[in-house]
Protein backbone atom coordinates (compact mmCIF):
# COMPACT_ATOMS: atom_id res chain seq x y z
CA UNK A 1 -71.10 86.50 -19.16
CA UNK A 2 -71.46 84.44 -16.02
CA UNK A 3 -69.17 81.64 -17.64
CA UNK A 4 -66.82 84.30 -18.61
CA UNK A 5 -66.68 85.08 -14.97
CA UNK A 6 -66.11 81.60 -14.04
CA UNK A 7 -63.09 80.81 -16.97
CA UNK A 8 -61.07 84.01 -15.74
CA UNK A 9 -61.77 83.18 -11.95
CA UNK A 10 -60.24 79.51 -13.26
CA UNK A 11 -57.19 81.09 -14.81
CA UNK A 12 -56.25 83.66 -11.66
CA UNK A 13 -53.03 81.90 -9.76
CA UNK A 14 -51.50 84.83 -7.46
CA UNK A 15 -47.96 83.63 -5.83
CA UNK A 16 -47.63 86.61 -4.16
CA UNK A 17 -44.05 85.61 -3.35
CA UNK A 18 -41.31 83.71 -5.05
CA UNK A 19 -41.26 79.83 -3.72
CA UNK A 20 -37.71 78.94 -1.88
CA UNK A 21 -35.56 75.93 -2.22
CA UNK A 22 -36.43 73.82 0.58
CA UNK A 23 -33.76 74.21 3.06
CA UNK A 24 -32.97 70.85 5.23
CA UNK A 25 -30.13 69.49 6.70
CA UNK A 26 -32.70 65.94 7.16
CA UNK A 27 -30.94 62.74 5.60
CA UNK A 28 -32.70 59.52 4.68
CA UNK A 29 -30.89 56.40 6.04
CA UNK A 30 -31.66 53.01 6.46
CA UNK A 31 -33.02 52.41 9.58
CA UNK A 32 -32.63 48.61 10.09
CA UNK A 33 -33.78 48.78 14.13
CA UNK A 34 -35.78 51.72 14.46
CA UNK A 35 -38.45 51.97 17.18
CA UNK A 36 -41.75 53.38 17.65
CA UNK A 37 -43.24 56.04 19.37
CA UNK A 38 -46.78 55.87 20.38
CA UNK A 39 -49.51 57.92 23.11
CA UNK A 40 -52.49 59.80 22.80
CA UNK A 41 -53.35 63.33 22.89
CA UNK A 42 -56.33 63.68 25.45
CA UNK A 43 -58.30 66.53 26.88
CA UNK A 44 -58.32 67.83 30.98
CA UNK A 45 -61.16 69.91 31.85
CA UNK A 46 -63.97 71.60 31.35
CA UNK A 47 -64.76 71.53 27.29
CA UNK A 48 -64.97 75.38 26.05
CA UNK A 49 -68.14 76.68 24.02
CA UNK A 50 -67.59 75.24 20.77
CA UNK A 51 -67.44 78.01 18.07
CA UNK A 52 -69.92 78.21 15.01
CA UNK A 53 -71.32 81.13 12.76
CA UNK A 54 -74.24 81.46 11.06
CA UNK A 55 -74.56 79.66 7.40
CA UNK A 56 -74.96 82.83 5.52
CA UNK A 57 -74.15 81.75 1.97
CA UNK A 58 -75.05 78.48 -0.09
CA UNK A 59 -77.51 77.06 2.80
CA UNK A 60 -78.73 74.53 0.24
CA UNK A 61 -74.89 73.10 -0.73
CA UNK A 62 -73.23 73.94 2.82
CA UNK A 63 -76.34 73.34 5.16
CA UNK A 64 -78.57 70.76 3.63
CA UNK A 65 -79.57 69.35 6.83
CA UNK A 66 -80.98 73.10 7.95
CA UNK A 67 -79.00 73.34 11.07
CA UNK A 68 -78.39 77.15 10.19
CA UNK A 69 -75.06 77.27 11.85
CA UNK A 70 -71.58 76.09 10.90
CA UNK A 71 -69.18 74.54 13.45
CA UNK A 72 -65.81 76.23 12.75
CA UNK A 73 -64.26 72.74 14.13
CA UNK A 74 -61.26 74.41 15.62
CA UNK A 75 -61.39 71.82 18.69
CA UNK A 76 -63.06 68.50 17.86
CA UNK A 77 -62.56 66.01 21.50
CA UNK A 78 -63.84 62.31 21.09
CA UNK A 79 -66.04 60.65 23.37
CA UNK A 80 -62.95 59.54 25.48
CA UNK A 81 -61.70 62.46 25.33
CA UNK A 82 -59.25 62.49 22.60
CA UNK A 83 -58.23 65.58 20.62
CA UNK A 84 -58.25 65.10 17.00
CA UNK A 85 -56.39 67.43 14.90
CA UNK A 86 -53.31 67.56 16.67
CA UNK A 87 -50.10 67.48 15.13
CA UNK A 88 -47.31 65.25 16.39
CA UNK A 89 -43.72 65.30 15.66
CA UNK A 90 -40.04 64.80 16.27
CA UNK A 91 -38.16 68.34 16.60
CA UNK A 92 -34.90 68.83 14.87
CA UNK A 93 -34.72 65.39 13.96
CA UNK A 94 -31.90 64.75 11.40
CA UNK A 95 -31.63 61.44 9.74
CA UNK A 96 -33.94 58.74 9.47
CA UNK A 97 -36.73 57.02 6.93
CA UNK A 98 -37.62 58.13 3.93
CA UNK A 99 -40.86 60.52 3.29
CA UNK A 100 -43.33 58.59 3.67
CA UNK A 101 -46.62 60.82 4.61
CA UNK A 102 -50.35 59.78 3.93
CA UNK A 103 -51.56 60.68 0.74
CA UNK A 104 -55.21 61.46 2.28
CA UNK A 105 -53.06 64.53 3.77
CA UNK A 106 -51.59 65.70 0.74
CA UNK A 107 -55.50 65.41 -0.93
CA UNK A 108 -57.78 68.47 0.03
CA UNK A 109 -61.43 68.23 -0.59
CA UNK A 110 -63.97 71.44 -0.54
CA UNK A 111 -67.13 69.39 0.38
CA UNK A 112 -70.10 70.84 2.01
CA UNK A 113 -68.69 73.70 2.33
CA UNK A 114 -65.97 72.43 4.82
CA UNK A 115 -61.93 71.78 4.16
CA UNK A 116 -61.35 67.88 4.47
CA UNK A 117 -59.04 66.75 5.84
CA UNK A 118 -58.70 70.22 8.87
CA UNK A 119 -55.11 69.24 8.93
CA UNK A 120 -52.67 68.93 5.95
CA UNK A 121 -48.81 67.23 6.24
CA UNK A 122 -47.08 67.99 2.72
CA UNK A 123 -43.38 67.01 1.76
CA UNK A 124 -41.18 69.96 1.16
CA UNK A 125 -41.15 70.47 -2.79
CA UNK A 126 -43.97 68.05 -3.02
CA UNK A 127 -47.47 69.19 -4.51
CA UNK A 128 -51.18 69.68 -2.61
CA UNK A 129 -53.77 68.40 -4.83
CA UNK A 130 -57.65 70.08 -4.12
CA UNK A 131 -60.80 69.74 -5.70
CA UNK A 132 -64.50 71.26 -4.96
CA UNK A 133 -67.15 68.45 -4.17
CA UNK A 134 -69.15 71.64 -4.49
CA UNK A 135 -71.56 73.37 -7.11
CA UNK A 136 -70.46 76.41 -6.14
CA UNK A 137 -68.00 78.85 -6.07
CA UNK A 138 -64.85 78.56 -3.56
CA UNK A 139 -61.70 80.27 -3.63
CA UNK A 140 -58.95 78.79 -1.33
CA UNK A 141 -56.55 81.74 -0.01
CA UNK A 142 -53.04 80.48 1.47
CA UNK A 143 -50.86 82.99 3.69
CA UNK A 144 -47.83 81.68 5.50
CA UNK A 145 -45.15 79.47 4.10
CA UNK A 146 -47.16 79.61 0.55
CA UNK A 147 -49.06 82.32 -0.90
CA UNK A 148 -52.06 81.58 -3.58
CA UNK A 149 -55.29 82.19 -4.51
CA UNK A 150 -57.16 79.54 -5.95
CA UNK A 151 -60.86 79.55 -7.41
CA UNK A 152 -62.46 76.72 -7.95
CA UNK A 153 -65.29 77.66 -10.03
CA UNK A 154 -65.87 73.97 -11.52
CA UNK A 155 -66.72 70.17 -9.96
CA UNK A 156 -64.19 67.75 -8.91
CA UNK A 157 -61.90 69.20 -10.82
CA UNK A 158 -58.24 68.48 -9.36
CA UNK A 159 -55.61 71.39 -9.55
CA UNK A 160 -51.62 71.09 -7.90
CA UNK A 161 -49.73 73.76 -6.48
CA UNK A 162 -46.00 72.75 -5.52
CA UNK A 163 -45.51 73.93 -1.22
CA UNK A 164 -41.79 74.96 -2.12
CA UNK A 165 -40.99 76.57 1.85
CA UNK A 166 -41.17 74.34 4.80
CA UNK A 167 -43.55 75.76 7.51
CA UNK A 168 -47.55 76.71 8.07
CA UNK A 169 -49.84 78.22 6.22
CA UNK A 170 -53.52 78.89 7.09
CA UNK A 171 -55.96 78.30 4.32
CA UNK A 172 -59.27 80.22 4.27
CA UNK A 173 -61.95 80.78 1.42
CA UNK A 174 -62.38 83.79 -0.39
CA UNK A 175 -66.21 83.05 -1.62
CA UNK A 176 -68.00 84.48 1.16
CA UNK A 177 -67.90 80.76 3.10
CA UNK A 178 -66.53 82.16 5.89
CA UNK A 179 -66.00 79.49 8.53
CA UNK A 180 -64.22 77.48 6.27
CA UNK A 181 -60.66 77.14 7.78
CA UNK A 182 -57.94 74.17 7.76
CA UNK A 183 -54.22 74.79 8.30
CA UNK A 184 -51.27 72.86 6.29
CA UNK A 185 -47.83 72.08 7.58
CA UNK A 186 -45.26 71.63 5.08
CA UNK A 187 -42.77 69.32 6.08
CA UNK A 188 -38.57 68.32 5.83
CA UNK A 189 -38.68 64.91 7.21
CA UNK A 190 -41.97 62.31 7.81
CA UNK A 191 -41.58 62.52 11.42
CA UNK A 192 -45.32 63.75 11.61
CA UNK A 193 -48.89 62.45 12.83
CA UNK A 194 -52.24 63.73 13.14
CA UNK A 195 -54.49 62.22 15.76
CA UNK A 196 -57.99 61.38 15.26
CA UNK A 197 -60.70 61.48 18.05
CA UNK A 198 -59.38 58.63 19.66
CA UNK A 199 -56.17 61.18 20.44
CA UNK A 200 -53.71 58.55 19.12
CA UNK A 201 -50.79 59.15 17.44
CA UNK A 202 -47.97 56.67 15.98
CA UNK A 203 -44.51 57.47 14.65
CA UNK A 204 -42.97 54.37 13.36
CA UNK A 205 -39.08 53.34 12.02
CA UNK A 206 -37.31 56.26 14.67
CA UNK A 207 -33.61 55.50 14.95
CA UNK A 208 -32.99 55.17 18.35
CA UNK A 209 -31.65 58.09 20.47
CA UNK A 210 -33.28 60.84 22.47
CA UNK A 211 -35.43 63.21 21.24
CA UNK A 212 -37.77 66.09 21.98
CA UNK A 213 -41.70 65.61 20.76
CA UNK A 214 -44.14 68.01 20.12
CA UNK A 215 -47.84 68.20 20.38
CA UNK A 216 -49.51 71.04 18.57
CA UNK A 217 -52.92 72.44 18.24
CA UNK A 218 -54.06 75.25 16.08
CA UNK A 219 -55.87 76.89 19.13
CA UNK A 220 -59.58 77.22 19.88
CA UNK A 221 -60.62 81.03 20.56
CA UNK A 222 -61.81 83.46 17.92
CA UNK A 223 -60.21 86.89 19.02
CA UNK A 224 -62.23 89.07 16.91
CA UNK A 225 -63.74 89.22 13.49
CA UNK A 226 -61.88 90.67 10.00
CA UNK A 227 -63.46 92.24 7.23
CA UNK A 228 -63.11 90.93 3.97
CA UNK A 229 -64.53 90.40 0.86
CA UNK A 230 -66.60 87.50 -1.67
CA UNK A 231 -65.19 87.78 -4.61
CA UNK A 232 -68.00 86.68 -6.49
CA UNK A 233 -70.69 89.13 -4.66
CA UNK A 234 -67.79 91.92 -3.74
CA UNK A 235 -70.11 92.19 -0.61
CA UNK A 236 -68.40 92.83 2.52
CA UNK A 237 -68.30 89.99 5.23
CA UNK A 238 -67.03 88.96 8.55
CA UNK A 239 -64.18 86.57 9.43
CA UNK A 240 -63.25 85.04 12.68
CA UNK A 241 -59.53 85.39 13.47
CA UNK A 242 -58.09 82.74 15.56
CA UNK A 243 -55.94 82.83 18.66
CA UNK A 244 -52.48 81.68 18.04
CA UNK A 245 -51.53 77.88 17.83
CA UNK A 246 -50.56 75.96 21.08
CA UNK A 247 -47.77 73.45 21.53
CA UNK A 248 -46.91 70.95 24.20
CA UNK A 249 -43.30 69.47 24.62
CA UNK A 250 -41.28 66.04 26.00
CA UNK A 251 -38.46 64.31 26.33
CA UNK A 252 -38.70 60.67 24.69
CA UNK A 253 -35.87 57.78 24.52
CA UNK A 254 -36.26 55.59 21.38
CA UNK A 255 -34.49 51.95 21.71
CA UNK A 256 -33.99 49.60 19.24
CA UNK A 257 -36.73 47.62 17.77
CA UNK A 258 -39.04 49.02 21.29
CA UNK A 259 -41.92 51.12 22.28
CA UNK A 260 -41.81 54.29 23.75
CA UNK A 261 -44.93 55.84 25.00
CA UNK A 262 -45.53 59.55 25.08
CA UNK A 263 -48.94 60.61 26.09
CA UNK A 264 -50.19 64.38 26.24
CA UNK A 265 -52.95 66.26 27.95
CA UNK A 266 -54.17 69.30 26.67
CA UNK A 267 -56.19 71.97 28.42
CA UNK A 268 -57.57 75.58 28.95
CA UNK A 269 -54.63 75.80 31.28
């Protein structure tokens, strides 16, 4: 009966909404003496609590170390004070180089209980591959630009969902893991970076001209906690809602075949 369970959970795909045609007005050229743009995204400040819950489900996959608590990783600052997990990008950019986005971005992992990578980049019409590391149940739910529900009762076993709309969507697990939280942004042009700890970013073959660049951060407050349910248990649990995401702006002049620098500071402020 249990396998049953597990084959149906497989075979449920909800698209709560019909996918749209990518709309873009972005135009691959050839850019023969682009520049580069290149800073860091540090932090200013006192660091905030960080924000965990209690491992209340799978303590033997998701905690095997015993730490009983789950960092919900919503604002990870290196020992220099970089902050990783911030998106980068050129706004209303609309010609340039061709997509050319990491594949570890497009590639999402459910491993100890945690989403790796935090931060997805995925083309416009192009797919999101996942897998479970895990030997246990996970279901990843999707609201925003796409809308599924995805169980992954089995190991390593890879699945592809085409991200048809441009724009974010928040991905959460419906299993009862409920820290587990990473947020995809689903792109018209490659104009994108995510830093690391270090805070750095690169954006490489920019035709030259002016341009505005953004910094953005999914935010690091919880405002309250949502009910909802495990759909293996059916129990009730609680989880976190996050405060909306933050985004930084400037003003950066790309010459031919040069280096611009752009550096950001992020704080409570």
């Amino acid at each position: 009966m249990v396998k049953t369970f597990f084959i149906a959970l497989l075979l449920l795909t909800v698209a709560a909404a019909k996918p749209c045609a990518a709309q873009s007005s972005y135009q691959v050229i050839s850019v023969t003496n682009g520049g580069t743009i290149k800073g860091t995204v540090k932090w200013s400040g006192t660091l905030p609590r960080a924000l965990s819950v209690p491992v209340t489900k799978d303590p033997a996959i998701c905690d095997p170390e015993n730490h009983k608590r789950m960092d919900l990783e919503r604002l990870v600052v290196g020992p220099d004070g970089g902050v990783a997990n911030t998106v980068v990008y050129l706004k209303n950019i609309s010609s340039g180089k061709a997509m050319d986005l990491p594949e570890t971005r497009r590639f999402l992992d459910q491993k100890r209980c945690r989403y790796e990578p935090h931060i997805l980049l995925v083309p416009a019409s192009g797919d999101l591959r996942m897998q479970s590391s895990d030997a246990t149940l996970h279901t990843i739910h999707m609201e925003g630009a796409a809308t599924y529900n995805l169980p992954f009762p089995f190991q390593n076993h890879v699945i592809a969902r085409s991200m048809q709309t441009p724009g974010l969507v928040t991905l959460k697990c419906n299993g009862g893991h409920v820290w587990m939280n990473a947020e995809m942004m689903v792109v018209t042009n490659p104009y994108y970076a995510v830093t690391g700890q270090d805070g750095k970013f690169e954006l490489t073959n920019v035709p030259p001209g002016n341009y505005e660049i953004v910094a953005w951060h999914e935010g690091w407050h919880v405002t309250k906690n949502e009910d909802s349910f495990d759909v293996l248990t059916e129990h009730k649990v609680e989880r976190p809602v996050f405060t909306e995401p933050r985004t930084w702006e400037k003003k950066v002049d790309v010459a031919a075949n040069d280096t611009a620098v752009t550096n950001f500071i992020v704080s409570e402020k």
